[in-house]
N, C-alpha and C. Protein backbone atom coordinates (compact mmCIF):
# COMPACT_ATOMS: atom_id res chain seq x y z
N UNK A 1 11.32 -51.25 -18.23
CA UNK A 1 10.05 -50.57 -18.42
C UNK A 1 9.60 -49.89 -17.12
N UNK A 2 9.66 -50.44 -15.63
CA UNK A 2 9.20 -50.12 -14.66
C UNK A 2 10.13 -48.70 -14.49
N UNK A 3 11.68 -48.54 -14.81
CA UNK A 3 12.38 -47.78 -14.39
C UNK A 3 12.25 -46.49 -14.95
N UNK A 4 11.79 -46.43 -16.45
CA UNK A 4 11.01 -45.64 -16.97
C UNK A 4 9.80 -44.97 -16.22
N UNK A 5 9.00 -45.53 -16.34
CA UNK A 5 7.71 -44.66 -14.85
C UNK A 5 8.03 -44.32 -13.90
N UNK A 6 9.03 -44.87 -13.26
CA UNK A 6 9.38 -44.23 -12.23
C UNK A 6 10.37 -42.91 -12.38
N UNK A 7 11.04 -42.91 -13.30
CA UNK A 7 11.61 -41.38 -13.63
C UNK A 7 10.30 -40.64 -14.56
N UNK A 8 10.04 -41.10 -15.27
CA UNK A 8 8.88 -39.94 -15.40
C UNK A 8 7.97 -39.61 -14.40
N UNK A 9 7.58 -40.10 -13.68
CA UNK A 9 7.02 -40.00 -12.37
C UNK A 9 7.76 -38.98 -11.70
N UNK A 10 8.59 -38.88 -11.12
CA UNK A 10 9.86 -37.79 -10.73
C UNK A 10 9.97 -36.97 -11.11
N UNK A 11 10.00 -37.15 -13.06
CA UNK A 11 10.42 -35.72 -13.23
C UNK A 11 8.94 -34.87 -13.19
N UNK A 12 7.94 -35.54 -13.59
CA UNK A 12 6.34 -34.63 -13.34
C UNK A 12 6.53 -34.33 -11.99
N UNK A 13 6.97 -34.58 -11.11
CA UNK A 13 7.24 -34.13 -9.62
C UNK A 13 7.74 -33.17 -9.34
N UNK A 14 9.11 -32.81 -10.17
CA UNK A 14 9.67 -31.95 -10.28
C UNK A 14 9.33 -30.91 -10.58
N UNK A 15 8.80 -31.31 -11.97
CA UNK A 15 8.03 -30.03 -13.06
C UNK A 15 7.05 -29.02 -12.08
N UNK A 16 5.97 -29.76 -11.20
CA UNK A 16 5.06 -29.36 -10.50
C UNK A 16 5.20 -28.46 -9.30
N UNK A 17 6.58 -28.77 -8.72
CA UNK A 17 7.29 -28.84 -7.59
C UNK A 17 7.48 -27.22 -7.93
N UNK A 18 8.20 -27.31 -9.39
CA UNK A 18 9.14 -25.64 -9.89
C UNK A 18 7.66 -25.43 -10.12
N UNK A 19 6.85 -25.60 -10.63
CA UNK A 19 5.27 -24.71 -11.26
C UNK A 19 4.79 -23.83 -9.74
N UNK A 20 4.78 -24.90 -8.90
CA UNK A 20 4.08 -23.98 -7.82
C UNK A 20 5.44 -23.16 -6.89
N UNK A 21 6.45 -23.91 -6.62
CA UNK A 21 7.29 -22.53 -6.65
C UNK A 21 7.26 -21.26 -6.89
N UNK A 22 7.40 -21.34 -8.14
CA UNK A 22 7.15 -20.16 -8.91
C UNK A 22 5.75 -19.43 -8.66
N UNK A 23 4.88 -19.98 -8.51
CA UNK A 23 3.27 -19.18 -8.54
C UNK A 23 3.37 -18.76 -6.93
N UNK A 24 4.31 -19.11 -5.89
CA UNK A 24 3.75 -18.80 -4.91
C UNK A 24 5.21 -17.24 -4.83
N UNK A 25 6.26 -17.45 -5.55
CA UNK A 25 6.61 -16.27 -5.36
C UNK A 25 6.10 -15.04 -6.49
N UNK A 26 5.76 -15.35 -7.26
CA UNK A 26 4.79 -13.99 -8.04
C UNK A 26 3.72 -13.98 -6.72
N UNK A 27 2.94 -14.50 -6.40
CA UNK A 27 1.68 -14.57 -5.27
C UNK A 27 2.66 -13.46 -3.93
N UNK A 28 3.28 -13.78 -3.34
CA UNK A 28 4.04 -13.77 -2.22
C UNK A 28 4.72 -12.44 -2.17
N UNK A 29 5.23 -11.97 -3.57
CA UNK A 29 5.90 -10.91 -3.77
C UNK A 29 5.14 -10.04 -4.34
N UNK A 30 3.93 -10.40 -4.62
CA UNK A 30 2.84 -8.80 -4.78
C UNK A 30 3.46 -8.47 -6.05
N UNK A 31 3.72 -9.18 -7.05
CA UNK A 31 4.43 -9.24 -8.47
C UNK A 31 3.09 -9.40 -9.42
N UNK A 32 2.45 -8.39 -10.62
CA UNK A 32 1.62 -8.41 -11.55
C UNK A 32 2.33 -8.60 -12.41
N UNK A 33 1.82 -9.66 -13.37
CA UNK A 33 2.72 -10.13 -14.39
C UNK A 33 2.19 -9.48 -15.02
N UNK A 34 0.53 -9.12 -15.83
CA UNK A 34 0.34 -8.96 -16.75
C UNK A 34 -0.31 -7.51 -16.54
N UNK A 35 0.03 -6.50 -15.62
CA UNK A 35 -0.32 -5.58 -15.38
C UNK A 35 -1.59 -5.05 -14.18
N UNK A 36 -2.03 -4.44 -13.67
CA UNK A 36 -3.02 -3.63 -13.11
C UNK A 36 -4.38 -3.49 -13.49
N UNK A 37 -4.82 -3.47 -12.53
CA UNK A 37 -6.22 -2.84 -12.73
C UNK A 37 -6.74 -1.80 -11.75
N UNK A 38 -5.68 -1.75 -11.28
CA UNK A 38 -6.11 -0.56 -10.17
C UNK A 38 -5.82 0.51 -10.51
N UNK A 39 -6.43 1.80 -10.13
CA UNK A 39 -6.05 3.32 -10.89
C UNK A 39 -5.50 3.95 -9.61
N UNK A 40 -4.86 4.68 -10.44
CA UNK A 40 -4.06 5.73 -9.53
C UNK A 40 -4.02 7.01 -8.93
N UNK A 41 -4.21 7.19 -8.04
CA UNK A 41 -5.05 8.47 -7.34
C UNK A 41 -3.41 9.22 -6.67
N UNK A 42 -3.37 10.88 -6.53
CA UNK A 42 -2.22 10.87 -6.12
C UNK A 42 -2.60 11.98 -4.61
N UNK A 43 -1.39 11.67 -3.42
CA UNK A 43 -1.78 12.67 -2.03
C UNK A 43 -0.28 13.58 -1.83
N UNK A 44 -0.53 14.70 -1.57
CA UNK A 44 0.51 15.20 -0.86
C UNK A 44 0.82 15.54 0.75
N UNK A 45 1.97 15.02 1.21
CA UNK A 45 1.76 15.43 2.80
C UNK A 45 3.11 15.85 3.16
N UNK A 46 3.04 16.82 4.16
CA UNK A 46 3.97 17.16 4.77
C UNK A 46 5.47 16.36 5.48
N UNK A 47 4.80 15.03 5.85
CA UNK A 47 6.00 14.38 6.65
C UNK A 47 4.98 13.28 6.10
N UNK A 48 5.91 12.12 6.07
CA UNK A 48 5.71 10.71 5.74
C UNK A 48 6.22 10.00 6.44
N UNK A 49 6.94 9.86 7.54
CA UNK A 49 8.15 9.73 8.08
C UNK A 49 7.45 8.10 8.42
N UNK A 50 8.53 7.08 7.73
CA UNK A 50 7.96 5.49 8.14
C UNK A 50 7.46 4.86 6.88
N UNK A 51 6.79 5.66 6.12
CA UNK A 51 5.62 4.95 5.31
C UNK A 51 6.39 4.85 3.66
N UNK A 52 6.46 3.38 3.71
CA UNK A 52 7.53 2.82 2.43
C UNK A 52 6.43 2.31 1.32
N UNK A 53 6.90 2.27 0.35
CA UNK A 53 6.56 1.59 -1.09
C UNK A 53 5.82 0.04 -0.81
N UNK A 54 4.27 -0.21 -1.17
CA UNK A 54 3.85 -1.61 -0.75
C UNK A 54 2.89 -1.22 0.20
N UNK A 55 2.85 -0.34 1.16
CA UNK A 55 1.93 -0.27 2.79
C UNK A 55 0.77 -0.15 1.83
N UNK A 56 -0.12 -0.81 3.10
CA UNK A 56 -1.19 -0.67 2.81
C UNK A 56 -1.82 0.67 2.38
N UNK A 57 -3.03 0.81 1.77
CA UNK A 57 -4.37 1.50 2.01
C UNK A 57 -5.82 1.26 2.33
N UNK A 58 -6.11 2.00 3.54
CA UNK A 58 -7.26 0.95 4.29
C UNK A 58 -8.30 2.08 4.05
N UNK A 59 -9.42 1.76 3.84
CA UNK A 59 -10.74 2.33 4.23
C UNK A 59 -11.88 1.54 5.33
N UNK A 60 -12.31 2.08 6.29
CA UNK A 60 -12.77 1.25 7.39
C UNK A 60 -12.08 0.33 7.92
N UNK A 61 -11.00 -0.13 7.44
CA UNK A 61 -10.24 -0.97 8.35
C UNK A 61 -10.41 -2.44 7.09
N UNK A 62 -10.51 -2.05 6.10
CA UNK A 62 -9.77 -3.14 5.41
C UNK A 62 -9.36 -2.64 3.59
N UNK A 63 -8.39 -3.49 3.50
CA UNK A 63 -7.28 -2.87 2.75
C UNK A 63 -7.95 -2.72 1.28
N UNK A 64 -7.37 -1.45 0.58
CA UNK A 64 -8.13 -1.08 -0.78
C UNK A 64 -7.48 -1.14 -1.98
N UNK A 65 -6.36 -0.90 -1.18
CA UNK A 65 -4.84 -0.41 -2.06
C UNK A 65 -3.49 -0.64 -1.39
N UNK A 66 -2.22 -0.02 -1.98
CA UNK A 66 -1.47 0.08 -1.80
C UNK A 66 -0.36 1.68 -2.26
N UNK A 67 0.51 1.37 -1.89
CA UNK A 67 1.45 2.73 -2.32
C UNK A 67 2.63 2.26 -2.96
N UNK A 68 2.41 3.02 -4.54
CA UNK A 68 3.06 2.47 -5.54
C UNK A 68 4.17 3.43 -5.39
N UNK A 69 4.39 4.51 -4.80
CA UNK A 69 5.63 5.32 -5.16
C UNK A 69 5.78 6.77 -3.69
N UNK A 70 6.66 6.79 -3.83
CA UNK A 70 6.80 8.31 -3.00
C UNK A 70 8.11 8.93 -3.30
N UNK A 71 7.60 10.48 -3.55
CA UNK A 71 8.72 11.01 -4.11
C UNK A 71 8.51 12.55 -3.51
N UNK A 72 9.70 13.52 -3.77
CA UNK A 72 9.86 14.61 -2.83
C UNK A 72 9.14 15.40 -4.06
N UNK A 73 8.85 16.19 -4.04
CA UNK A 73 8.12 17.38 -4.99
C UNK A 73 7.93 18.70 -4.20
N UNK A 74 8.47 19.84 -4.61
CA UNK A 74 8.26 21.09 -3.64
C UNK A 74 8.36 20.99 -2.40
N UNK A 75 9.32 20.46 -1.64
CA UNK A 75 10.04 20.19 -0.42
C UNK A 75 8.26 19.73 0.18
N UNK A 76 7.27 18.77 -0.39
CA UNK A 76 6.52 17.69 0.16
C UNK A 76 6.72 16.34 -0.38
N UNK A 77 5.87 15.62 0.27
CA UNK A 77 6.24 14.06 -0.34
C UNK A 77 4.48 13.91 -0.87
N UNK A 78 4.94 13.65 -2.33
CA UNK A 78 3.98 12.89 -2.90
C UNK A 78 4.13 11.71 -3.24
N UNK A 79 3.02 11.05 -2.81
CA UNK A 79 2.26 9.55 -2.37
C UNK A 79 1.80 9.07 -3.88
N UNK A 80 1.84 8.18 -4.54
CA UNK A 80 1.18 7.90 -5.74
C UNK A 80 0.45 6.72 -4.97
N UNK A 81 -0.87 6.36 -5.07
CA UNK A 81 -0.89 5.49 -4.48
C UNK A 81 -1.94 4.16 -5.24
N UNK A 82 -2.24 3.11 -5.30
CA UNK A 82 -3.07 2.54 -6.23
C UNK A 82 -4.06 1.65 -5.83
N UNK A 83 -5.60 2.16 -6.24
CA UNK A 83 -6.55 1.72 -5.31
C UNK A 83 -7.58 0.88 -6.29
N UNK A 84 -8.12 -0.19 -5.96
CA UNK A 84 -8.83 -1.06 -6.09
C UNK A 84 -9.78 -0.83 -7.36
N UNK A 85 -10.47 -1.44 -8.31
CA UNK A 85 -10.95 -0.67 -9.17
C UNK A 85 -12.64 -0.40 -9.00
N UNK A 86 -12.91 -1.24 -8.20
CA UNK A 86 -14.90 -1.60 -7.12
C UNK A 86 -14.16 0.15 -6.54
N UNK A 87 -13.53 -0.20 -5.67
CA UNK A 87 -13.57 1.27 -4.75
C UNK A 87 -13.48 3.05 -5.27
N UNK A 88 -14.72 3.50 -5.33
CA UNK A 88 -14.65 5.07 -5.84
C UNK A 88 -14.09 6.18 -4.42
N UNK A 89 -13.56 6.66 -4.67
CA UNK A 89 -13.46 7.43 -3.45
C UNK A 89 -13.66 8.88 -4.20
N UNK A 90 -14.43 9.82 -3.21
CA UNK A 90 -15.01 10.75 -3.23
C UNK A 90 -14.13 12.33 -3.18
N UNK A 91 -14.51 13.23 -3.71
CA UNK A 91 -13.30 14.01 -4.04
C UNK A 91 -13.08 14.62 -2.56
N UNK A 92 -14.09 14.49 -1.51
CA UNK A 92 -13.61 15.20 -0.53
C UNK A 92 -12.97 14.03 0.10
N UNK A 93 -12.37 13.16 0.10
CA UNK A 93 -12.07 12.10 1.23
C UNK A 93 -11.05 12.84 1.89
N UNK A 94 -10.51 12.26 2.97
CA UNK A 94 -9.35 12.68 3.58
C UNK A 94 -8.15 11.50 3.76
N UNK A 95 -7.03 11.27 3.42
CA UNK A 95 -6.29 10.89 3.49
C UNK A 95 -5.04 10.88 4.50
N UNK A 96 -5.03 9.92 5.72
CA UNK A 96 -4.27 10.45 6.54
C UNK A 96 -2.94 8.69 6.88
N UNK A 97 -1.83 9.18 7.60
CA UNK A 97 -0.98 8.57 7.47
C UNK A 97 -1.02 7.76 9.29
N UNK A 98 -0.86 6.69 8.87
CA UNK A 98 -1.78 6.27 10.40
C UNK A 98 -0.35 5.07 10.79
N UNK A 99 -0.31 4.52 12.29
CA UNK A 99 0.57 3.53 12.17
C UNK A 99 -0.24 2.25 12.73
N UNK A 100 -0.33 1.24 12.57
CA UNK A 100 -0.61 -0.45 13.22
C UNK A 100 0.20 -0.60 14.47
N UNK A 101 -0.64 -0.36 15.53
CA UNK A 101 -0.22 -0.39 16.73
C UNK A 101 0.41 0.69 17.22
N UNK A 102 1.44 0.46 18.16
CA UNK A 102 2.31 1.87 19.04
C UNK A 102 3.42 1.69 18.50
N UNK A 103 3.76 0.66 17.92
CA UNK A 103 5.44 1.11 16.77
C UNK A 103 5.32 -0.10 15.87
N UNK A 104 4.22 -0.47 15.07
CA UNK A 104 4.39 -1.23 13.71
C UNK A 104 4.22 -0.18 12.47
N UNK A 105 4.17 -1.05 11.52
CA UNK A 105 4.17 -0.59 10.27
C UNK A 105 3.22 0.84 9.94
N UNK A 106 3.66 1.63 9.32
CA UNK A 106 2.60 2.67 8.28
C UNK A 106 1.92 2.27 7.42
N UNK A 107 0.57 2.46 7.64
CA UNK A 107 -0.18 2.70 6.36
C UNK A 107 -1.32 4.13 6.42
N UNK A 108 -1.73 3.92 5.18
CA UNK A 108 -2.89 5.29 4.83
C UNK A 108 -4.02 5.04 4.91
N UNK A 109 -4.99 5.94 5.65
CA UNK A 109 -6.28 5.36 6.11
C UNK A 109 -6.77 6.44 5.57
N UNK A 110 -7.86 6.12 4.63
CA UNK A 110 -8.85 6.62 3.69
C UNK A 110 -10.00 7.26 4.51
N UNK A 111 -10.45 8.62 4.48
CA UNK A 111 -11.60 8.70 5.77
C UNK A 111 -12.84 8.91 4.23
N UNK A 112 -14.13 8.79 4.24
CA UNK A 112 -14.83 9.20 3.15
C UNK A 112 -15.58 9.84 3.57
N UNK A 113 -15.58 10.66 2.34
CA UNK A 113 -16.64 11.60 2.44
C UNK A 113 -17.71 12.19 2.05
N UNK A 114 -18.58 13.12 1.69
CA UNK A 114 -19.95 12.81 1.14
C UNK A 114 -20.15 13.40 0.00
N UNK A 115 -19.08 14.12 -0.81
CA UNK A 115 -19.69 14.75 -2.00
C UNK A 115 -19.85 13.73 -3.05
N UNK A 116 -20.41 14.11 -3.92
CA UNK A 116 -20.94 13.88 -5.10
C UNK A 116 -20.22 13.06 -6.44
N UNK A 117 -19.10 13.99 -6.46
CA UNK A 117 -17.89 13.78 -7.03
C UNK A 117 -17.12 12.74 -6.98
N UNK A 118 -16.45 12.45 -7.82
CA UNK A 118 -15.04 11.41 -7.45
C UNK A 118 -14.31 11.51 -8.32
N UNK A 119 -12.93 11.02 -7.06
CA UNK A 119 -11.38 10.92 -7.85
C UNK A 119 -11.29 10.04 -9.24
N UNK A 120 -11.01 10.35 -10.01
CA UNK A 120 -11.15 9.24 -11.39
C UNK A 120 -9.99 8.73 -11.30
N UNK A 121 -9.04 8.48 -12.36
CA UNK A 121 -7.76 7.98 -12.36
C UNK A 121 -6.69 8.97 -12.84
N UNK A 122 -5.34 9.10 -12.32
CA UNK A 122 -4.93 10.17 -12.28
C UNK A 122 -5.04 11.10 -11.43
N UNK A 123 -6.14 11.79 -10.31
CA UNK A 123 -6.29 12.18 -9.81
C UNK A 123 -5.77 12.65 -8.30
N UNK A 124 -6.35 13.84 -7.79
CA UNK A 124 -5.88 13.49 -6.41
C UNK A 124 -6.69 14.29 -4.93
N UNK A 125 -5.82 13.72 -4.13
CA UNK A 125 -6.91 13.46 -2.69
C UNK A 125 -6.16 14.60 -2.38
N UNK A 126 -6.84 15.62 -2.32
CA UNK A 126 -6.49 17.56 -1.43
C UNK A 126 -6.29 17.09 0.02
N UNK A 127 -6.91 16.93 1.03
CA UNK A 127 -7.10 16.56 2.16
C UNK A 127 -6.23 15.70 3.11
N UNK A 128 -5.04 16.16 3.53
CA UNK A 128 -4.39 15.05 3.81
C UNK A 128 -4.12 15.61 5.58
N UNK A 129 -3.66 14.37 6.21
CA UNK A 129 -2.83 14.46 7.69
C UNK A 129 -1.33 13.90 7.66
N UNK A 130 -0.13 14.19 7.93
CA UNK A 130 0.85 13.80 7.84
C UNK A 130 0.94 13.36 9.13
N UNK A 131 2.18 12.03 8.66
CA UNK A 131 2.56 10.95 9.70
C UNK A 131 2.70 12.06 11.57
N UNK A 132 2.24 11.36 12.27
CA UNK A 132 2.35 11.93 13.66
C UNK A 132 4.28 11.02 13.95
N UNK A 133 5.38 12.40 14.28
CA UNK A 133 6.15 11.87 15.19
C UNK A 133 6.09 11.62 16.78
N UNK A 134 6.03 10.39 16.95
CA UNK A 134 6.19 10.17 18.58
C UNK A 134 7.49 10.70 19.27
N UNK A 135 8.50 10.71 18.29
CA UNK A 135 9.40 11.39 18.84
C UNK A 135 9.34 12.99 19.47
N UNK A 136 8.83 13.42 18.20
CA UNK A 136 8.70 15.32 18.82
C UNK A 136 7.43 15.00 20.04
N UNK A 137 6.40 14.31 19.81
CA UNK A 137 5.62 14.33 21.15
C UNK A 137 6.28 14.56 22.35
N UNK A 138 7.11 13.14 22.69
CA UNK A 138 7.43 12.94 23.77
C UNK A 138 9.10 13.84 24.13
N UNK A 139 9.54 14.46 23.12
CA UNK A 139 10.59 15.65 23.51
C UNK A 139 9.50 17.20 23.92
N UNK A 140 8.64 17.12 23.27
CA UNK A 140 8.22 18.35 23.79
C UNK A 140 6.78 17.87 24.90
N UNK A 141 6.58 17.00 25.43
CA UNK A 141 6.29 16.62 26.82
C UNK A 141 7.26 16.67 27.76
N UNK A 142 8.71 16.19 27.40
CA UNK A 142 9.04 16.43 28.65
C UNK A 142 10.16 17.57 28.54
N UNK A 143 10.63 18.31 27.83
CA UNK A 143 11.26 19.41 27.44
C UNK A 143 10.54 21.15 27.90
N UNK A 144 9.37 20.75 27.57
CA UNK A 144 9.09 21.64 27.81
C UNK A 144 7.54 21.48 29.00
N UNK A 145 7.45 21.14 29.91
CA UNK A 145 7.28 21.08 30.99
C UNK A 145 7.25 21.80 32.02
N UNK A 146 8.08 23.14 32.02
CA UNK A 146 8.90 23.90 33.20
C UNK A 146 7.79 24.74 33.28
């Protein structure tokens, strides 16, 4: 009888063990099981150069969204990107491609702005800045110099 409770005991251990497993990699991996609620606003920019699928989207300096896709369209890169469903952003915002620190990660920093209007879902942000290369900076600092 005792040896009994003690394997059921175990195996509820187990069971619990795989339950939260599992919840912490859906959690961990930014995995929606049962879909979205965030809408989708879309940007176009010239150079993206860095900025992958997942980066953030920040407004004031904390995160709103993310970037669900990037793809080439008319030799630009369009950004699909998917933002919070509280957060309206305004049809003039500006959208610019920013990095975390002097060589971490890309993300998109939301600037807002004052019209009236707003992006609904589907939509998209006109206003953009493409990724700054540090590389061409510092070749044409010291390249061209003379």
């Amino acid at each position: 009888m005792k040896k009994i409770n003690i394997e059921t005991a175990v195996g509820i251990f187990i069971i619990l063990g795989l339950l939260s497993l599992g919840y912490l990699s859906v959690k961990l991996g930014d995995v929606s099981l049962f879909g979205t609620k965030q809408y989708t606003v879309r940007a176009r920019f010239a150079n993206v150069s860095g900025l992958k699928k997942g980066a953030a989207v920040e407004i004031a300096g904390v995160r709103v969204g993310k970037v669900a896709d990037i793809r080439l369209e008319d030799y630009e890169a369009d950004v699909e990107l998917l933002i919070d469903p509280d957060v309206k952003l305004q049809e003039d915002a500006i959208a610019s491609i920013r990095t975390q620190g002097i060589i971490g990660d890309k993300y998109i920093k939301i600037k807002t702005g004052g019209a009236d209007e707003y992006i609904g879902d589907n939509g998209e942000i006109l206003e953009t800045e493409s990724a700054i290369e540090l590389e061409e900076l510092i070749s044409k600092y010291i390249f061209e110099k003379e």
